[in-house]
C-alpha atoms as a PDB file:
ATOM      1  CA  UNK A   1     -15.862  10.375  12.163  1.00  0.00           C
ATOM      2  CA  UNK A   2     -13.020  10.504  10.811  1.00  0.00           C
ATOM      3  CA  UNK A   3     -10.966   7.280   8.748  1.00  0.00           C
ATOM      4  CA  UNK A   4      -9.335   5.841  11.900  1.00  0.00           C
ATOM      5  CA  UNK A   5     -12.324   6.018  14.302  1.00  0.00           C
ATOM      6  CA  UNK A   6     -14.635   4.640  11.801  1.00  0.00           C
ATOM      7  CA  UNK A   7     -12.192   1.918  11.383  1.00  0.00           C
ATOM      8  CA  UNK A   8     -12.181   1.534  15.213  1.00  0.00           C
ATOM      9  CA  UNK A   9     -16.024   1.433  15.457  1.00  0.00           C
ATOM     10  CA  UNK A  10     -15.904  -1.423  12.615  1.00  0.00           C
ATOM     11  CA  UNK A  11     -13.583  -3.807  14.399  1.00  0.00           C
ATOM     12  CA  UNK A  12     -16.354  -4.486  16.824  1.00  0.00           C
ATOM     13  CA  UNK A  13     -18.312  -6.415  13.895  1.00  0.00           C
ATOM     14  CA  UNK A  14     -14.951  -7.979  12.276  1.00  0.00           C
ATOM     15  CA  UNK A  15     -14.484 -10.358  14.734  1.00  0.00           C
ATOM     16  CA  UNK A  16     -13.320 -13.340  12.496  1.00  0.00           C
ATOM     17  CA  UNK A  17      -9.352 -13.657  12.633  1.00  0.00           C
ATOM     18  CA  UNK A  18      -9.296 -13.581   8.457  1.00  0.00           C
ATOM     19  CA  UNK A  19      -9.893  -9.982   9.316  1.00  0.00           C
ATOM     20  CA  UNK A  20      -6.463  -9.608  11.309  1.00  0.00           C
ATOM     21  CA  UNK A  21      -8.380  -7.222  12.977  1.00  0.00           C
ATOM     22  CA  UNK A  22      -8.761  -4.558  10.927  1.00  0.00           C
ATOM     23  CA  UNK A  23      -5.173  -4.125  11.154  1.00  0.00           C
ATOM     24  CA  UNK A  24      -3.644  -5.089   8.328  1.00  0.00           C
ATOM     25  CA  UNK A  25      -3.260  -4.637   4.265  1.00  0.00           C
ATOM     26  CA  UNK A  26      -5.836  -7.418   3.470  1.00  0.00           C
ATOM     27  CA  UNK A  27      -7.633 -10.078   5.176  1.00  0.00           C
ATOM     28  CA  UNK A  28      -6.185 -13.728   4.898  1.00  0.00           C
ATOM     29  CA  UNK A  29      -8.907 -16.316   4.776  1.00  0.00           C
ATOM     30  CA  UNK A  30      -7.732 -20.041   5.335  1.00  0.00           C
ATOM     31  CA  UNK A  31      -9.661 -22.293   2.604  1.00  0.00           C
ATOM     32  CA  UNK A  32      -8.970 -25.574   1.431  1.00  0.00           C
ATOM     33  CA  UNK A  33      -5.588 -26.200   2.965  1.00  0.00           C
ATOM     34  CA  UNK A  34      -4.742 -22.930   1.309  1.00  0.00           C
ATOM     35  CA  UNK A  35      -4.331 -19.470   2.262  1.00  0.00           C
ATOM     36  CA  UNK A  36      -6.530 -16.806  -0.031  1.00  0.00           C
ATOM     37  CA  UNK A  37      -5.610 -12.964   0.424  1.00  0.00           C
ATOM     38  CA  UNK A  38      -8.709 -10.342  -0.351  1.00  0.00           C
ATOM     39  CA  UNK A  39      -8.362  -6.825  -0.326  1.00  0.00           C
ATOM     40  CA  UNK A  40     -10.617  -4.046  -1.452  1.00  0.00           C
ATOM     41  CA  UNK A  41     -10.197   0.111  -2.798  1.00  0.00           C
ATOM     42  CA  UNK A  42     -11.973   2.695  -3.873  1.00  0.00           C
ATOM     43  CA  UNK A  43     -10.710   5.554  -5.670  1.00  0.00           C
ATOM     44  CA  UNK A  44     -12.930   8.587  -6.664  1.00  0.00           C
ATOM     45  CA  UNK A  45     -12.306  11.345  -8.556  1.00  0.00           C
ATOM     46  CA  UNK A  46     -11.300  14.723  -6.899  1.00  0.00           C
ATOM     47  CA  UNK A  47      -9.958  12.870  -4.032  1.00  0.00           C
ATOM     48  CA  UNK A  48      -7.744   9.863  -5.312  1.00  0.00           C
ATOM     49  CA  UNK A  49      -7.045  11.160  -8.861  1.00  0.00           C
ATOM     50  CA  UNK A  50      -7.763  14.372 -10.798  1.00  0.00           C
ATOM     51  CA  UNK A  51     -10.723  15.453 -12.241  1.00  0.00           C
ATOM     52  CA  UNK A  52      -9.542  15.622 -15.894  1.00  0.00           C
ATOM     53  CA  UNK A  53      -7.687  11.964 -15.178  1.00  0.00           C
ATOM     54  CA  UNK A  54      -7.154   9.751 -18.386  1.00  0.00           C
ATOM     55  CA  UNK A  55      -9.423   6.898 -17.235  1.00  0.00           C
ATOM     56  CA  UNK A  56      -6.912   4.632 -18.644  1.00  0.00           C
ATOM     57  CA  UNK A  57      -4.576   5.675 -16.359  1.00  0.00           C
ATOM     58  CA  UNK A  58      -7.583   5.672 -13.696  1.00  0.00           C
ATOM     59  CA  UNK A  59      -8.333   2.206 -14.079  1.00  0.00           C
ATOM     60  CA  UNK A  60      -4.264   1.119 -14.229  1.00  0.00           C
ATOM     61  CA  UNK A  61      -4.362   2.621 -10.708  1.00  0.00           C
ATOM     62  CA  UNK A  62      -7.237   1.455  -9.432  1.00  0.00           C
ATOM     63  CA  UNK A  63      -5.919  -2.340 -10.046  1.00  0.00           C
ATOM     64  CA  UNK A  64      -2.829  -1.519  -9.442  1.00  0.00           C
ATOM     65  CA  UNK A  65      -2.923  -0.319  -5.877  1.00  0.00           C
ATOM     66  CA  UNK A  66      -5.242  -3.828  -4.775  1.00  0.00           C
ATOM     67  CA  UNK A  67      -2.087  -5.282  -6.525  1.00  0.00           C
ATOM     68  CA  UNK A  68       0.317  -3.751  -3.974  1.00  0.00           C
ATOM     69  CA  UNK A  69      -1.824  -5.130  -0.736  1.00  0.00           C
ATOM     70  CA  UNK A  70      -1.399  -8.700  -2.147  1.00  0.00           C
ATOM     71  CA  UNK A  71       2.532  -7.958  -2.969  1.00  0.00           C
ATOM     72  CA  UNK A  72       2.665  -7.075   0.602  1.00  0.00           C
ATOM     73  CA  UNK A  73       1.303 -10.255   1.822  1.00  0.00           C
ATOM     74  CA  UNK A  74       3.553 -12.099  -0.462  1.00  0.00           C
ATOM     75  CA  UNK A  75       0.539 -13.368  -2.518  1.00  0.00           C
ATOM     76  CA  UNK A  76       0.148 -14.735  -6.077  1.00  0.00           C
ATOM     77  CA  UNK A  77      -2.794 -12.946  -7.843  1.00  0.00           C
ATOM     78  CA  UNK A  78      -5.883 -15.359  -8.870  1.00  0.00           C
ATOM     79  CA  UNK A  79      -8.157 -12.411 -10.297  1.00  0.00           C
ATOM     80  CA  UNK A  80     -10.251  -8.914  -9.330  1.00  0.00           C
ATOM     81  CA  UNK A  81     -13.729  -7.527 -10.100  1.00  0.00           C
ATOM     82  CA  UNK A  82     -14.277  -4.195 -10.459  1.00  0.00           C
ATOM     83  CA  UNK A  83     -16.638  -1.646 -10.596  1.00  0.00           C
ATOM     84  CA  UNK A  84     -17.137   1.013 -12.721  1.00  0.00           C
ATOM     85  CA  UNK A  85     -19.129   4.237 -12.418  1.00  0.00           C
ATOM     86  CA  UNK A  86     -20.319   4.587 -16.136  1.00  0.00           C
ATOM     87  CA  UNK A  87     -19.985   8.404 -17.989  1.00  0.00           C
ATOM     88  CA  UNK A  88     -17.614   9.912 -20.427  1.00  0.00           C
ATOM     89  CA  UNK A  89     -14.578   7.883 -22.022  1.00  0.00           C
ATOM     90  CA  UNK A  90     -15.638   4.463 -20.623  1.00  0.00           C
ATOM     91  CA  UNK A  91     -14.113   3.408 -23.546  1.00  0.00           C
ATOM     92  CA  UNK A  92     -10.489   4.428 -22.144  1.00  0.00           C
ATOM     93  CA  UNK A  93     -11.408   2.920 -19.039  1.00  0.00           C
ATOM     94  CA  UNK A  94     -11.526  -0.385 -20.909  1.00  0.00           C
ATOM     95  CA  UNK A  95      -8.075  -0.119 -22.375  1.00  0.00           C
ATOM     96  CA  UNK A  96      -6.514   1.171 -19.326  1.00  0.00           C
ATOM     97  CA  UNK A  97      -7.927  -2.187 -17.192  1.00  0.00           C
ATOM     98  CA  UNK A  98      -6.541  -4.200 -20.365  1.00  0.00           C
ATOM     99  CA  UNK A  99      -3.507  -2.661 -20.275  1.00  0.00           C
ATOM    100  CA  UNK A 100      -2.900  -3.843 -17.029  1.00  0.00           C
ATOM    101  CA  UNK A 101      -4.401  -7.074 -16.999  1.00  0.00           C
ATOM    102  CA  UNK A 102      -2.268  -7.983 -19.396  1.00  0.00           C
ATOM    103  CA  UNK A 103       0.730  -6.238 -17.755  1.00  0.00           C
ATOM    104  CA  UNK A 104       0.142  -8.725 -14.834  1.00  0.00           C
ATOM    105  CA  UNK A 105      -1.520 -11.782 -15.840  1.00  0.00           C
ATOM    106  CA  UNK A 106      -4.465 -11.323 -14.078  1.00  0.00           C
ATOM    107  CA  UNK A 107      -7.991 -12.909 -14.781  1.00  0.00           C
ATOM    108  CA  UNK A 108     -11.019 -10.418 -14.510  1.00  0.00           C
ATOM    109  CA  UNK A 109     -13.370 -12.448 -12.343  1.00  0.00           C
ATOM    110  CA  UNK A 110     -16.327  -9.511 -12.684  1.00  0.00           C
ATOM    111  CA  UNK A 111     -17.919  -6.518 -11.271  1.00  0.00           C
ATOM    112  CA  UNK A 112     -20.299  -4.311 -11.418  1.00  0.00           C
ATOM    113  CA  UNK A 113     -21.896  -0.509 -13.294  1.00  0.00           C
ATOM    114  CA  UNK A 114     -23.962   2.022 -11.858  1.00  0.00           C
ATOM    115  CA  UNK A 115     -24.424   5.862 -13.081  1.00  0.00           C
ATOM    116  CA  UNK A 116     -25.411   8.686 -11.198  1.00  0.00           C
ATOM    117  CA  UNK A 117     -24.577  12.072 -11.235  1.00  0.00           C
ATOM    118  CA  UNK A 118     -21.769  13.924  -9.319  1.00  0.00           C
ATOM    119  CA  UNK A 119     -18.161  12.969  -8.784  1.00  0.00           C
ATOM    120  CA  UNK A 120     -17.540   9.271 -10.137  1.00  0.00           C
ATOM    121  CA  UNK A 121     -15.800   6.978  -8.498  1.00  0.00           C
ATOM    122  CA  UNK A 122     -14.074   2.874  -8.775  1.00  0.00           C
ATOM    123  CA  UNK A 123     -13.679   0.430  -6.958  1.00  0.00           C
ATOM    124  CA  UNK A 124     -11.768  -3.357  -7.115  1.00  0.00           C
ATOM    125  CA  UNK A 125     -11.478  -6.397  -5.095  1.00  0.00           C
ATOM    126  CA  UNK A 126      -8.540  -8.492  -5.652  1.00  0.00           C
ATOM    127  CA  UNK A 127      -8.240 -12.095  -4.643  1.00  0.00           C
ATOM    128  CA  UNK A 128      -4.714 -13.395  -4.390  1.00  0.00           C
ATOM    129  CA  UNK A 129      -3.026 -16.934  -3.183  1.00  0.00           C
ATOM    130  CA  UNK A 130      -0.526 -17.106  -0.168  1.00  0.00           C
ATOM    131  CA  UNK A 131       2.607 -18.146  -1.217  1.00  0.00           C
ATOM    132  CA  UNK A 132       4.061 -18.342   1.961  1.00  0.00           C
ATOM    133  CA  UNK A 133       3.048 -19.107   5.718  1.00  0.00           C
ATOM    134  CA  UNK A 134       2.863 -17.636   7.615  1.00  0.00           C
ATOM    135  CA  UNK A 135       1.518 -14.844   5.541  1.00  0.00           C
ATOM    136  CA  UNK A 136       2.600 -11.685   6.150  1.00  0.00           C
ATOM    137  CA  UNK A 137       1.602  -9.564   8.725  1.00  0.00           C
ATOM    138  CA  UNK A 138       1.692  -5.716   9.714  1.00  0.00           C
ATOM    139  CA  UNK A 139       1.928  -7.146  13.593  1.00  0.00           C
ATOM    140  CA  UNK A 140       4.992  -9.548  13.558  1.00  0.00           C
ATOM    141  CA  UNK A 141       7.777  -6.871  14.092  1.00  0.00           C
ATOM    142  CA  UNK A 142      10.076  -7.789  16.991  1.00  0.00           C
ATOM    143  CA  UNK A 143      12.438  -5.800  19.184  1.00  0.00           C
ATOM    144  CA  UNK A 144      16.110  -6.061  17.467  1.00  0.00           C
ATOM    145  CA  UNK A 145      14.916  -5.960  13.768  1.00  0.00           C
ATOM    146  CA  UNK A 146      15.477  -3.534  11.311  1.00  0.00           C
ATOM    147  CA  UNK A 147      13.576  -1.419   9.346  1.00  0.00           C
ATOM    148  CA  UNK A 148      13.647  -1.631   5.631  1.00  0.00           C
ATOM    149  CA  UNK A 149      11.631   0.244   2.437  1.00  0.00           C
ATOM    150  CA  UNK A 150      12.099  -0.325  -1.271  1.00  0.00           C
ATOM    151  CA  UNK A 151      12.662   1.716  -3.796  1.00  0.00           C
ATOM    152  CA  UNK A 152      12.742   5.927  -3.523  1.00  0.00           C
ATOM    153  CA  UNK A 153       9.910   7.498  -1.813  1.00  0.00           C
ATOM    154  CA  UNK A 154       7.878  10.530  -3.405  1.00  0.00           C
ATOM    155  CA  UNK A 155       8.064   9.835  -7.218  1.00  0.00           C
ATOM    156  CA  UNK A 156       4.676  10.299  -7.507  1.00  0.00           C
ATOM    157  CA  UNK A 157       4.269  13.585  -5.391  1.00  0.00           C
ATOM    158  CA  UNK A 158       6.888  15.047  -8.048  1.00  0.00           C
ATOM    159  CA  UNK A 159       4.828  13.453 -11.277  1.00  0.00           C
ATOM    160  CA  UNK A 160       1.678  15.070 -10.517  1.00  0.00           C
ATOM    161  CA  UNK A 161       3.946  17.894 -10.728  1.00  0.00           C
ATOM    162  CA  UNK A 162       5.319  16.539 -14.200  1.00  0.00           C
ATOM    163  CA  UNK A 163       2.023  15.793 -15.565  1.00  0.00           C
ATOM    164  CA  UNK A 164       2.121  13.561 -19.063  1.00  0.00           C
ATOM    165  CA  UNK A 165       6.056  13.635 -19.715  1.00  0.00           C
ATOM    166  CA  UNK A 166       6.542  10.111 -19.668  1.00  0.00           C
ATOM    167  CA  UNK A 167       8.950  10.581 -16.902  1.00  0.00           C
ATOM    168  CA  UNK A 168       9.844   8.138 -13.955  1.00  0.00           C
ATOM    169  CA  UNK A 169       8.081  10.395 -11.555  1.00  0.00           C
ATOM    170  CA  UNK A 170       4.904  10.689 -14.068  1.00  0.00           C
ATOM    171  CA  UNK A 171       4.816   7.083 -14.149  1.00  0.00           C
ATOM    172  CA  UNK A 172       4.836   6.819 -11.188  1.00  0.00           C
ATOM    173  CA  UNK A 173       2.169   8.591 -10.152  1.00  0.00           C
ATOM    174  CA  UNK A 174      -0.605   7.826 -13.193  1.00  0.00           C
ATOM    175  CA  UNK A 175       1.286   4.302 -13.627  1.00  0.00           C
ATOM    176  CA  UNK A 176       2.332   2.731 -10.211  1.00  0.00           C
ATOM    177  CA  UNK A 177       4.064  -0.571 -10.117  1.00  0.00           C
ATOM    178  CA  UNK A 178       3.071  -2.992  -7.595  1.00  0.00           C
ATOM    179  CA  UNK A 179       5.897  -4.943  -6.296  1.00  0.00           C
ATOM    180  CA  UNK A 180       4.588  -8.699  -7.027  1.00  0.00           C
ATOM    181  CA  UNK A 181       7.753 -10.541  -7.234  1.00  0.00           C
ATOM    182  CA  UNK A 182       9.595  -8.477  -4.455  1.00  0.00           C
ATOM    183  CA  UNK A 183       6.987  -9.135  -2.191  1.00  0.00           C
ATOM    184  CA  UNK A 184       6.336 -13.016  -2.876  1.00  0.00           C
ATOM    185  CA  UNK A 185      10.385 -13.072  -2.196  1.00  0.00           C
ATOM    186  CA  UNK A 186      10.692 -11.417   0.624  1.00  0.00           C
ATOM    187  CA  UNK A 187       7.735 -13.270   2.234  1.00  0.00           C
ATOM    188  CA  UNK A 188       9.837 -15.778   3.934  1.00  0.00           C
ATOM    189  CA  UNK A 189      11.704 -13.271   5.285  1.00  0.00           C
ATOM    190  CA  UNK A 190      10.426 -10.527   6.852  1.00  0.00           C
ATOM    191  CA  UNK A 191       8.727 -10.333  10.333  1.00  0.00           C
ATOM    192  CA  UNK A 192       5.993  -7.472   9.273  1.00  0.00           C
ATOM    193  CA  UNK A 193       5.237  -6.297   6.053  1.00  0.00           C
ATOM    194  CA  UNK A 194       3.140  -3.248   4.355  1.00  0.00           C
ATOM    195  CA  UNK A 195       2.779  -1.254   1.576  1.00  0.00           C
ATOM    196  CA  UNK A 196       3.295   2.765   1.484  1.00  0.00           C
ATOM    197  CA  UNK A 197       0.695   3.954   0.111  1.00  0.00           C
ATOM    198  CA  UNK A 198      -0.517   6.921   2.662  1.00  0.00           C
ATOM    199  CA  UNK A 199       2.679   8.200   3.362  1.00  0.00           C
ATOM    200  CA  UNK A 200       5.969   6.688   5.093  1.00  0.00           C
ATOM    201  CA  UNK A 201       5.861   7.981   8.314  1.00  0.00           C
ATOM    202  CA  UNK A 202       1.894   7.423   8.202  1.00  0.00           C
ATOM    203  CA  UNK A 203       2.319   4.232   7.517  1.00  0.00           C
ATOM    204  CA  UNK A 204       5.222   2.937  10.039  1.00  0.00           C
ATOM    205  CA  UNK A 205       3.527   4.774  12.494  1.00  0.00           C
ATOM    206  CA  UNK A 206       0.396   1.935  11.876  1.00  0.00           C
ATOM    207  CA  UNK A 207       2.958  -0.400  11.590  1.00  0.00           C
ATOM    208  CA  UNK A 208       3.846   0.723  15.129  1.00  0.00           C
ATOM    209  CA  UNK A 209       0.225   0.425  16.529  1.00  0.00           C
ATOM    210  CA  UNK A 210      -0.011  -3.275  15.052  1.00  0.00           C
ATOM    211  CA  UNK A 211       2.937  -4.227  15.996  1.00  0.00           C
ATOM    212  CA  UNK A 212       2.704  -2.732  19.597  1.00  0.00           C
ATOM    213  CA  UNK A 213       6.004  -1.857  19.005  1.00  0.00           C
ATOM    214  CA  UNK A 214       8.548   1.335  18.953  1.00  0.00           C
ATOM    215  CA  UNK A 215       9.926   2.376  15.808  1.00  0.00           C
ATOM    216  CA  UNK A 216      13.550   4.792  15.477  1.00  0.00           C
ATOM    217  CA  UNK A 217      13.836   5.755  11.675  1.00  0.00           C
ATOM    218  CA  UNK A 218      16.884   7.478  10.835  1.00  0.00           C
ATOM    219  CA  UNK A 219      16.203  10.446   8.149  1.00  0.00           C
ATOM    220  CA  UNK A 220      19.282  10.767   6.425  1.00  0.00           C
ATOM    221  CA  UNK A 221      18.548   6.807   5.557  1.00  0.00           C
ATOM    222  CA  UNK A 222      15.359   7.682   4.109  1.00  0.00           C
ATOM    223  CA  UNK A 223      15.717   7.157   0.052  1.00  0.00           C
ATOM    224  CA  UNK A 224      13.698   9.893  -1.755  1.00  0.00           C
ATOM    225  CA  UNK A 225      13.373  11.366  -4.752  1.00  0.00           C
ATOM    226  CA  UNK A 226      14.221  14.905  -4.057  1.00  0.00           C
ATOM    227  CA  UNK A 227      16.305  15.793  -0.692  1.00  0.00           C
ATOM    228  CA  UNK A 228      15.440  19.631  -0.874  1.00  0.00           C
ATOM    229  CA  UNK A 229      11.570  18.193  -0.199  1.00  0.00           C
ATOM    230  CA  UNK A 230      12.250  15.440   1.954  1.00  0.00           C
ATOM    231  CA  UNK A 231       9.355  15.616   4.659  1.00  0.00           C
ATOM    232  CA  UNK A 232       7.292  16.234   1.559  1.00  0.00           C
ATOM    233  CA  UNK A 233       8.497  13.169   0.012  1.00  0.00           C
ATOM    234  CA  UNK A 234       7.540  10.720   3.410  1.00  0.00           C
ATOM    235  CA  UNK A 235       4.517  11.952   4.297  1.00  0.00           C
ATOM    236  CA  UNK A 236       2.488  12.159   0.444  1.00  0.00           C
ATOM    237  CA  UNK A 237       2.295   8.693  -0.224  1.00  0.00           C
ATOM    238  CA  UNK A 238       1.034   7.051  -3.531  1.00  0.00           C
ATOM    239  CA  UNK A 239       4.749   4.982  -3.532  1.00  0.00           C
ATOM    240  CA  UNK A 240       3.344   1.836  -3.569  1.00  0.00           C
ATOM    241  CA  UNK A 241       6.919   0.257  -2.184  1.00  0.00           C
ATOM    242  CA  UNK A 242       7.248  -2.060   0.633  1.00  0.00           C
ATOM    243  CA  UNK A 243       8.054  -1.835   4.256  1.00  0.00           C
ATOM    244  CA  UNK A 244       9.214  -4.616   5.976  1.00  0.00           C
ATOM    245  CA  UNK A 245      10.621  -5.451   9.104  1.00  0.00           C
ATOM    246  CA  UNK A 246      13.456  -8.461   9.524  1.00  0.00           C
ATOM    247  CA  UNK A 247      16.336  -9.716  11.773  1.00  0.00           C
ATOM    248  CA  UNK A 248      19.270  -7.726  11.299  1.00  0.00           C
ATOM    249  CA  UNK A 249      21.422 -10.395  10.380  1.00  0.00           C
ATOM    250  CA  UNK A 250      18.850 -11.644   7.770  1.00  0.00           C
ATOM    251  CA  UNK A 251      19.698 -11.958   4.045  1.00  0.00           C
ATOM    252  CA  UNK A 252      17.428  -9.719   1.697  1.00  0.00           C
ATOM    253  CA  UNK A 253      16.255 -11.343  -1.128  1.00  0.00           C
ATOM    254  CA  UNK A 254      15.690  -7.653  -2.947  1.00  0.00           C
ATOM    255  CA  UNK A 255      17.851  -4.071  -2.713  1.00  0.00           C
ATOM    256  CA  UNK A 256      15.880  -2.273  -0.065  1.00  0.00           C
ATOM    257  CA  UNK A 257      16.966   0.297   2.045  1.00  0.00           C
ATOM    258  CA  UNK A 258      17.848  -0.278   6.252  1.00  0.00           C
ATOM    259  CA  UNK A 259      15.815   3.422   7.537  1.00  0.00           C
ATOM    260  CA  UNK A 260      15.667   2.133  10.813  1.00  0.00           C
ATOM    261  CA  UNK A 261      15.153  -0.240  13.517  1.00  0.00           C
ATOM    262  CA  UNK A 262      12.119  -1.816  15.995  1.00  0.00           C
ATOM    263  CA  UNK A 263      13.442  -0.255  19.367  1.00  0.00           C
ATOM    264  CA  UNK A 264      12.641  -1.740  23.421  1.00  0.00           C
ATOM    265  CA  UNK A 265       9.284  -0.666  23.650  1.00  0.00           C
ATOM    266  CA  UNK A 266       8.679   2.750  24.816  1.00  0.00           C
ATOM    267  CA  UNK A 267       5.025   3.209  24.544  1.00  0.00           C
ATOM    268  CA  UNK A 268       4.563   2.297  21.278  1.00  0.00           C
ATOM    269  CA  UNK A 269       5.796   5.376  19.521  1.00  0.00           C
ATOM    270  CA  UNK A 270       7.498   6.194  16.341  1.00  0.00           C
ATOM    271  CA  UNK A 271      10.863   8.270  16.464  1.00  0.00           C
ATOM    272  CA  UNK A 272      12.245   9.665  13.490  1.00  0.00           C
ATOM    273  CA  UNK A 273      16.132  10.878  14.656  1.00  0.00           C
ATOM    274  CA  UNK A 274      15.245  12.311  18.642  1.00  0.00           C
ATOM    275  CA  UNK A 275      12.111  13.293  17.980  1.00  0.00           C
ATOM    276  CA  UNK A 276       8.579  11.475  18.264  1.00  0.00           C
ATOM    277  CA  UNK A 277       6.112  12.029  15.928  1.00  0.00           C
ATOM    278  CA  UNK A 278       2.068  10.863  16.163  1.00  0.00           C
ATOM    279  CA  UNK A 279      -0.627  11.328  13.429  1.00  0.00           C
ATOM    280  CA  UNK A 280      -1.452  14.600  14.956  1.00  0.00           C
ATOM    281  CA  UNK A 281       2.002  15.807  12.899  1.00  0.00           C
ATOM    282  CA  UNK A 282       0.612  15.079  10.027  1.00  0.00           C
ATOM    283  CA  UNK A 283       2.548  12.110   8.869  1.00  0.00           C
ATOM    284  CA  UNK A 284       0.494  11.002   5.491  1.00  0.00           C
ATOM    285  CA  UNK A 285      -2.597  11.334   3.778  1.00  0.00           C
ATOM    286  CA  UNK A 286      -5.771  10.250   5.955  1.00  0.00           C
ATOM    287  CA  UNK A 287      -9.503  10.710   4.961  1.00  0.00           C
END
């Protein structure tokens, strides 16, 4: 199997709706007269970050990116655990998960250690609290909106290219930012809401299939970091910005870029200028 037909095959067993149907960036449980946002990722080694990684920077990422689902459902974070695949320079691991901790405010609530031998791998579940309802969803867009994505698209593609500078696009790629306050802001907002973090075009094309919508991005209204690699730059991933969906006429609470809009549905497809474009295209990263 590959990742979206094992996906499929699961969403026979995650019939609750705080799963949103397997659809979404996190599940949203309803506790308490409050609203708690979970979301889980793994990251191993070889796959999700180099072999020779700084596990500082390792476990920076690995918070960072459970960070970005809650910023996409507009959520406050209460705390993570983690787990941590014990071997050389645990040490840095440490003061890489401190580092951002501290960065964010957020408790560590626990975990867990194993060691084995091979390719090591990390994983973190972060807990966050709804500040908004509804929360947001990838399966709210509506005919009429537009289309909307923060920030410049393919930093990080370029910094693993610009390994240990200390440049913006080496930042971004050992040291993403998740978008915490953009997110909580925009919640009210928007109509649909995700992170990039597989690619753009991979990722509004599930925005598409959760929507049941159609989706017409305009290239030339794509922001990215380097023009001469453009379809490199929305199809890599690792950006970690949001993509949102909102009336037209709504106010944006953050600068974000209008790439497109949610067209009469056609089949659910995604269009980028006259052309449509499927998975098949290879639009992102995908296990």
């Amino acid at each position: 199997m590959n990742e979206a037909e094992f996906i499929s095959a699961l969403r026979a067993l995650a019939g609750d709706p705080a799963a949103r149907g397997l659809e979404d960036d996190a599940a949203v449980l309803e506790f308490g007269g409050e609203s708690l946002v979970l979301t889980h990722d793994t990251l191993v080694q070889g796959v999700h970050v180099r072999e020779d990684e700084d596990l500082a920077d390792i476990a920076w990422k690995l918070v960072a990116v459970n960070l970005s689902d809650l910023a996409a459902k507009g959520a406050e974070p209460v705390g993570v655990l983690v787990s941590h695949m014990l071997g050389d320079s645990d040490e840095r691991f440490v003061a890489g998960l401190g580092e951002i901790l501290a960065t964010y405010d957020v408790p560590l609530l626990g975990g867990d250690t194993v060691r084995i031998d091979g390719a090591r791998s990390w994983g973190c579940t972060a807990i966050g609290l709804a500040t908004h309802t509804p929360v947001p969803d990838r399966r709210g867009a509506q005919v009429g909106d537009a289309v909307y994505v923060t920030g410049v698209l393919g930093r990080a593609m370029l910094g693993l290219e610009d390994r240990g500078s200390g440049s913006a696009n080496d930042l971004a790629y050992r040291r993403p930012r998740p978008l915490l306050a953009e997110g909580r802001m925009l919640a009210p907002v928007v109509t649909a809401m995700m992170d990039v973090s597989d690619g753009l075009l991979l990722d509004c094309w599930r925005l598409v299939k959760a929507s049941r919508c159609t989706i017409e991005l305009e290239r030339d209204s794509i922001p990215v970091a380097d023009p001469a690699r453009a379809d490199d730059c929305i199809r890599w991933g690792d950006d970690y910005q949001l993509l949102f969906t909102a009336p037209v006429d709504a106010p944006l609470p953050v600068p974000a870029a209008c790439i497109g809009r949610v067209a009469e549905d056609g089949g659910h497809e995604l269009w980028i200028d006259n052309e449509i474009v499927t998975p098949e295209d290879g639009l992102g990263y995908q296990h």
